[in-house]
N, C-alpha and C. Protein backbone atom coordinates (compact mmCIF):
# COMPACT_ATOMS: atom_id res chain seq x y z
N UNK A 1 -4.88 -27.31 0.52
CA UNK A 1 -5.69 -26.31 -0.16
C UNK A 1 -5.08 -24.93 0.07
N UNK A 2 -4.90 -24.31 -0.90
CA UNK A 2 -4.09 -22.70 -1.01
C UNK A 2 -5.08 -22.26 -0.11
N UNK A 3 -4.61 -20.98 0.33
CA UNK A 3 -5.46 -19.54 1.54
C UNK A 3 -5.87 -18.52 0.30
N UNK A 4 -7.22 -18.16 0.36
CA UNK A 4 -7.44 -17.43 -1.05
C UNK A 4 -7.50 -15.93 -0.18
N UNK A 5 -6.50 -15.18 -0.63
CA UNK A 5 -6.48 -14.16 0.10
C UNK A 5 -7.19 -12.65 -1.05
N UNK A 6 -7.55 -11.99 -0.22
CA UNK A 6 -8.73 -10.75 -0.62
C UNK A 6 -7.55 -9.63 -0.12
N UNK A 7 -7.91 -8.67 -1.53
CA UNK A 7 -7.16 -7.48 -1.82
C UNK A 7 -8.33 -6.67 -0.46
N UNK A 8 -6.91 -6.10 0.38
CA UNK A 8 -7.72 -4.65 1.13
C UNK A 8 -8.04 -3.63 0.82
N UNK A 9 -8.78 -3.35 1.60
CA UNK A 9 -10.02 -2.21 1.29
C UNK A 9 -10.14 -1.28 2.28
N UNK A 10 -9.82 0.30 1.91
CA UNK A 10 -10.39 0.99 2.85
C UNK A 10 -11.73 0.50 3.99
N UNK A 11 -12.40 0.30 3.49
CA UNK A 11 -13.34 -0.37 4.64
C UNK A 11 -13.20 -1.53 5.31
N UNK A 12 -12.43 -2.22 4.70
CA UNK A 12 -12.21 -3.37 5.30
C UNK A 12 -11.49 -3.21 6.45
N UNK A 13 -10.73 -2.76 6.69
CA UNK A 13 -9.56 -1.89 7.73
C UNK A 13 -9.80 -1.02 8.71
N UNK A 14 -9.13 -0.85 9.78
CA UNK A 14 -9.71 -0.38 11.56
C UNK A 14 -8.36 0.84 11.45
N UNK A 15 -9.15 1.79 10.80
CA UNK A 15 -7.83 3.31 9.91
C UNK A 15 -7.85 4.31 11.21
N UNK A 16 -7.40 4.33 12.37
CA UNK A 16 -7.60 5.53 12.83
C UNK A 16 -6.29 5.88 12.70
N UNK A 17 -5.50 5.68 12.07
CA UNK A 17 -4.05 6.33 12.14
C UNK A 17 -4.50 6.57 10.22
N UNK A 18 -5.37 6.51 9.50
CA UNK A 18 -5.37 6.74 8.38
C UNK A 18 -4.48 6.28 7.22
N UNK A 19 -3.95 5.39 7.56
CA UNK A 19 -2.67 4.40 6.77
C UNK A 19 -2.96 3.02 7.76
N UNK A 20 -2.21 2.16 6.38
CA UNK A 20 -2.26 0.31 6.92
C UNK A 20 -0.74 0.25 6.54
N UNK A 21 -0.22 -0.65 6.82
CA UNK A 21 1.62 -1.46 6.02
C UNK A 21 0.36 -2.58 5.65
N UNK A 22 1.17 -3.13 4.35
CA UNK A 22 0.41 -4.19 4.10
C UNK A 22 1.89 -5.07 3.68
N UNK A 23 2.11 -6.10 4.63
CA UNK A 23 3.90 -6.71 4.36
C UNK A 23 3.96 -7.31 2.85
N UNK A 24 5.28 -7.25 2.94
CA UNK A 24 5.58 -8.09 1.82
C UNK A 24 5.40 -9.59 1.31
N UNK A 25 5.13 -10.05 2.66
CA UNK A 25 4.24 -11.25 2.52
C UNK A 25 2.97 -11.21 1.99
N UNK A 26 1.97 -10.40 2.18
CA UNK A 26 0.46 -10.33 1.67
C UNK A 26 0.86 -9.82 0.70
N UNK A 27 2.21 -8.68 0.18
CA UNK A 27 1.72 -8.27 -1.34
C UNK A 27 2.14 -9.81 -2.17
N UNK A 28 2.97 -10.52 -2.25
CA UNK A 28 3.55 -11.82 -2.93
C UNK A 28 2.66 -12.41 -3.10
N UNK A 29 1.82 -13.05 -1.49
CA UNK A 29 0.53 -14.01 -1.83
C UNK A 29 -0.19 -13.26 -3.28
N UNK A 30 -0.76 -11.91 -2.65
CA UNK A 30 -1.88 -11.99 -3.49
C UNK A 30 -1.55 -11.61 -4.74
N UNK A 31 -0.18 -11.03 -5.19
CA UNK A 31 0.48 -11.24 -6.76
C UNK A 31 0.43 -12.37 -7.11
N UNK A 32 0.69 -13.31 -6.13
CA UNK A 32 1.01 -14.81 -7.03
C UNK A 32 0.07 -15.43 -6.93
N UNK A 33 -1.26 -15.19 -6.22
CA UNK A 33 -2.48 -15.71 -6.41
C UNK A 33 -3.45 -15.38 -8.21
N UNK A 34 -2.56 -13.83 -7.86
CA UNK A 34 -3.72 -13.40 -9.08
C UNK A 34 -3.10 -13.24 -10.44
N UNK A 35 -1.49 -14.05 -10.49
CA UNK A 35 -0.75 -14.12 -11.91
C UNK A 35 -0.39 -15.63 -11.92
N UNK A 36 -0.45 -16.48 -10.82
CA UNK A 36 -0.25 -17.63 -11.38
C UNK A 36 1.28 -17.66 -10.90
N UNK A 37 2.12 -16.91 -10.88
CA UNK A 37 3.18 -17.09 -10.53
C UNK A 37 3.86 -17.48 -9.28
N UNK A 38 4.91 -17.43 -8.69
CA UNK A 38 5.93 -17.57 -7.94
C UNK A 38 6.73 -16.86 -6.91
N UNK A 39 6.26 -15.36 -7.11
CA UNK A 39 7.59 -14.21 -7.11
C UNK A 39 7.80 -14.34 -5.88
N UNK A 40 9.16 -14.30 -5.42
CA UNK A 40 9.87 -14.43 -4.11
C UNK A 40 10.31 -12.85 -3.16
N UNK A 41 10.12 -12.11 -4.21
CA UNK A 41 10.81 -10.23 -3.77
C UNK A 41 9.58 -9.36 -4.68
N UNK A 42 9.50 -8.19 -4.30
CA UNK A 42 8.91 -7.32 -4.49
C UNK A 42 9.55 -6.48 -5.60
N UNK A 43 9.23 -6.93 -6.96
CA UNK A 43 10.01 -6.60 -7.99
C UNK A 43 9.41 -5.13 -8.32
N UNK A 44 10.01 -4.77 -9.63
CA UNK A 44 8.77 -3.45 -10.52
C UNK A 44 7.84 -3.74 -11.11
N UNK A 45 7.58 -4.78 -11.47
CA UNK A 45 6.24 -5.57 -12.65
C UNK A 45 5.19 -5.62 -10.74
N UNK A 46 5.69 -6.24 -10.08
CA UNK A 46 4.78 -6.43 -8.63
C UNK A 46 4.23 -5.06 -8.21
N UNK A 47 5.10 -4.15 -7.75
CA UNK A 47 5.46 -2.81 -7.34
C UNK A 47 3.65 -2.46 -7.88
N UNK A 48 3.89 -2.55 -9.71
CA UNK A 48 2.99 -2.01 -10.61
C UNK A 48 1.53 -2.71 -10.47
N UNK A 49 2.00 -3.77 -10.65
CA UNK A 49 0.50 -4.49 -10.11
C UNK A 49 -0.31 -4.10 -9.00
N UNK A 50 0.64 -4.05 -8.01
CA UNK A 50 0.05 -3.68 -6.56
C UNK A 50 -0.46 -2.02 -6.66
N UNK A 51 0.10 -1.28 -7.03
CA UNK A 51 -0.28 0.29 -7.01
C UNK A 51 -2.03 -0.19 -8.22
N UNK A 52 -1.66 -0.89 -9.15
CA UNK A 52 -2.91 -0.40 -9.39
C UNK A 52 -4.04 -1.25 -9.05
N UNK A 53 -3.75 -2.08 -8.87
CA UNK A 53 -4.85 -3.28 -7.46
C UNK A 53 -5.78 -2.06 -6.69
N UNK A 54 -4.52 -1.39 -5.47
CA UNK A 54 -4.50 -0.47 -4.71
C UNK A 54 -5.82 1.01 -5.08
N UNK A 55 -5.40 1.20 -6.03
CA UNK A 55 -5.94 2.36 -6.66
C UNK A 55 -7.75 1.56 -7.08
N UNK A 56 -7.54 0.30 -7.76
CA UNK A 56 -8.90 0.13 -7.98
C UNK A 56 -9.56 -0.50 -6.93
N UNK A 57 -9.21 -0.50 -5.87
CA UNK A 57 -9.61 -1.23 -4.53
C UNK A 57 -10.16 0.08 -3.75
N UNK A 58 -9.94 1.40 -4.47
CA UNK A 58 -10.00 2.52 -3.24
C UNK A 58 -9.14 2.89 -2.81
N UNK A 59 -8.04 2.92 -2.56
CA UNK A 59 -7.06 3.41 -1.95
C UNK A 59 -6.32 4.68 -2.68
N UNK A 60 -6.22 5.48 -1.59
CA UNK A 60 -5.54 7.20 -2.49
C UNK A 60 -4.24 6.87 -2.45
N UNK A 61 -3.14 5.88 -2.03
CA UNK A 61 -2.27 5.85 -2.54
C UNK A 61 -1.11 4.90 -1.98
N UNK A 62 -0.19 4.91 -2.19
CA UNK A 62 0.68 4.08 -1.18
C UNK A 62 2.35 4.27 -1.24
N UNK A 63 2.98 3.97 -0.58
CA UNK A 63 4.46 4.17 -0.44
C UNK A 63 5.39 2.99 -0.28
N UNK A 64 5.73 2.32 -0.93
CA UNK A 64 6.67 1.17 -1.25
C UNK A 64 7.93 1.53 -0.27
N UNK A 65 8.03 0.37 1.23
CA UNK A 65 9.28 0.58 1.94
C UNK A 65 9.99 -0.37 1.75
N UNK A 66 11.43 -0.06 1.86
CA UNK A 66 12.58 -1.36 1.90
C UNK A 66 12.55 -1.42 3.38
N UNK A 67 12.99 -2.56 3.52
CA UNK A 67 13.37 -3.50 4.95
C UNK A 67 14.66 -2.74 5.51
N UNK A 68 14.77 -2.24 6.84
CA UNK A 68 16.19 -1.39 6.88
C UNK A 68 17.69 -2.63 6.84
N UNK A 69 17.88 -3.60 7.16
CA UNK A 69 18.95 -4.65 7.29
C UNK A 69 19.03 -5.18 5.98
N UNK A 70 18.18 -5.35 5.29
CA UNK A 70 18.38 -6.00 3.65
C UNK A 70 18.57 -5.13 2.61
N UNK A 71 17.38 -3.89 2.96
CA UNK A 71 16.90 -2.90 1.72
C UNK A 71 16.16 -3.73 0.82
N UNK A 72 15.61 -4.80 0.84
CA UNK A 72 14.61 -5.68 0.01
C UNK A 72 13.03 -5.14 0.49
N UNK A 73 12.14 -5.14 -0.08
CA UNK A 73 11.07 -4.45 0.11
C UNK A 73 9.98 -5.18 1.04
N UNK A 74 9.77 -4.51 2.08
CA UNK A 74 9.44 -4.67 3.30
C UNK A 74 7.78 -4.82 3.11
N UNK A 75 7.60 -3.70 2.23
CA UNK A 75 5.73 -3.97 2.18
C UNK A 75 5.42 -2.44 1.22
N UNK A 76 4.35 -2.10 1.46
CA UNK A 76 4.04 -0.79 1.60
C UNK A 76 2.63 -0.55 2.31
N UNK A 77 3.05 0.75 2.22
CA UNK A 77 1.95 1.76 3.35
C UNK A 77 0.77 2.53 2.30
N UNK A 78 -0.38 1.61 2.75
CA UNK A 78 -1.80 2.37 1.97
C UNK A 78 -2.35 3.54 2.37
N UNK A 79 -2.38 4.42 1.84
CA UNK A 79 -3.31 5.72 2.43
C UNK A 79 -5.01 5.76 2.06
N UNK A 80 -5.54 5.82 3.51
CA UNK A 80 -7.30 6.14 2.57
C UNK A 80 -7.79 7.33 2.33
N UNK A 81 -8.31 7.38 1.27
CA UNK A 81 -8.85 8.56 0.70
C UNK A 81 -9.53 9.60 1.59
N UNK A 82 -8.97 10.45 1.27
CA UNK A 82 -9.72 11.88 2.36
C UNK A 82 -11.24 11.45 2.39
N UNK A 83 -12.10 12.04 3.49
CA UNK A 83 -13.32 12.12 3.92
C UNK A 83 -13.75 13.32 3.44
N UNK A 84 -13.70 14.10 4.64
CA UNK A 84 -14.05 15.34 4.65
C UNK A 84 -12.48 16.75 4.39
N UNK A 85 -11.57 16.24 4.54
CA UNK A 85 -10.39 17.20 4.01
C UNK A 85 -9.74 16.88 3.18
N UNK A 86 -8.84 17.86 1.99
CA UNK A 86 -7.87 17.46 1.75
C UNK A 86 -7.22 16.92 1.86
N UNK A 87 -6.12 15.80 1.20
CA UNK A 87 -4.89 15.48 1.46
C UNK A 87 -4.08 15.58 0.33
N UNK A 88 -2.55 16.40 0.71
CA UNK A 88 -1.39 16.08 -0.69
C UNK A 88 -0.71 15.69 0.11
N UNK A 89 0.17 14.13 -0.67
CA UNK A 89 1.14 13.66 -0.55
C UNK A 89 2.13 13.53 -1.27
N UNK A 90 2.85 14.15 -0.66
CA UNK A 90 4.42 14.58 -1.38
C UNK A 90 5.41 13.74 -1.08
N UNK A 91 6.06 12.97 -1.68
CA UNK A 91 7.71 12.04 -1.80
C UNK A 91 8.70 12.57 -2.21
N UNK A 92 9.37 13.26 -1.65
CA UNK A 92 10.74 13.37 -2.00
C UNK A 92 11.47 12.41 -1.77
N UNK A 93 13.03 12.55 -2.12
CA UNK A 93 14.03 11.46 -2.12
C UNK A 93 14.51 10.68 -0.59
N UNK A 94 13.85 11.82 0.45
CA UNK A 94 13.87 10.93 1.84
C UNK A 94 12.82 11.27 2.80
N UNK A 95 11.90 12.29 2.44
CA UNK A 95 10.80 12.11 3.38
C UNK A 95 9.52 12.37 2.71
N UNK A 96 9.00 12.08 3.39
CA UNK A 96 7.40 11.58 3.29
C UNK A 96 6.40 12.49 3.73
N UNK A 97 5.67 13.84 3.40
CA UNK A 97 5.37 14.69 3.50
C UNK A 97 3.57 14.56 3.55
N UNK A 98 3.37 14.42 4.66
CA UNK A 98 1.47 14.47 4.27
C UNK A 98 0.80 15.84 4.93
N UNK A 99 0.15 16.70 4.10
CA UNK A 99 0.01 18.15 4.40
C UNK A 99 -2.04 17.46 4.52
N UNK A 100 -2.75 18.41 5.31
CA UNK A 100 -4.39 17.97 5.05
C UNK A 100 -4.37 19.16 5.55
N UNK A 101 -5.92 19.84 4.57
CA UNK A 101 -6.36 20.91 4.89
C UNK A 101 -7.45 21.10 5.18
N UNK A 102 -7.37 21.21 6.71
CA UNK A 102 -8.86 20.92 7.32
C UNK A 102 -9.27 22.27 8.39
N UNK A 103 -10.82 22.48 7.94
CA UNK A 103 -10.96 23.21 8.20
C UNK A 103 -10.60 24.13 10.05
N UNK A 104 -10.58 23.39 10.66
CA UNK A 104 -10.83 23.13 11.82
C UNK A 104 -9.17 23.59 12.37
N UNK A 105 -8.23 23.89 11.77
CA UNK A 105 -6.82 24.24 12.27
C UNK A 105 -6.49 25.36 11.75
């Protein structure tokens, strides 16, 4: 009998670092749970699926990493939606920029 695996959820999740990795293993299962398919790598049709899974699950956003020894895609990193502050997240071509504007600094 298949493992019926459930898309994460900000609440579902123990956030005190305010980000999850969710591997490339859980994104595959639950692509190929919820297309019927096969997929073995973390393609762009997946990539797309998953961002907007992500987005209608709650999640403010996420960052697609490659594996450093392969460069095949390792997972990605969910961000949860601000509470009480701001957050912009900025990607440039090599770093990863999270600015929050809270009152309190």
């Amino acid at each position: 009998m298949a493992r019926n695996f459930k898309f994460p959820t900000p609440e579902s999740c123990k956030l005190k670092d305010n980000a999850v990795l969710c591997t490339s293993d859980r994104i595959l299962s639950l692509y190929n749970q919820a297309t019927g398919k096969d997929q073995k790598r973390i393609t762009d049709p997946v990539k797309q699926w998953f961002s907007q899974e992500a987005q209608q699950n709650g999640w403010a956003g996420g960052h697609f990493l490659p594996e450093v020894q392969s460069g095949h895609g390792a997972g990605c990193v969910l961000f949860i939606p601000p509470k009480e502050i701001n957050v912009e997240v900025k990607v440039t071509e090599k770093t990863l920029i999270l600015l929050a504007d809270d009152e309190n600094s």
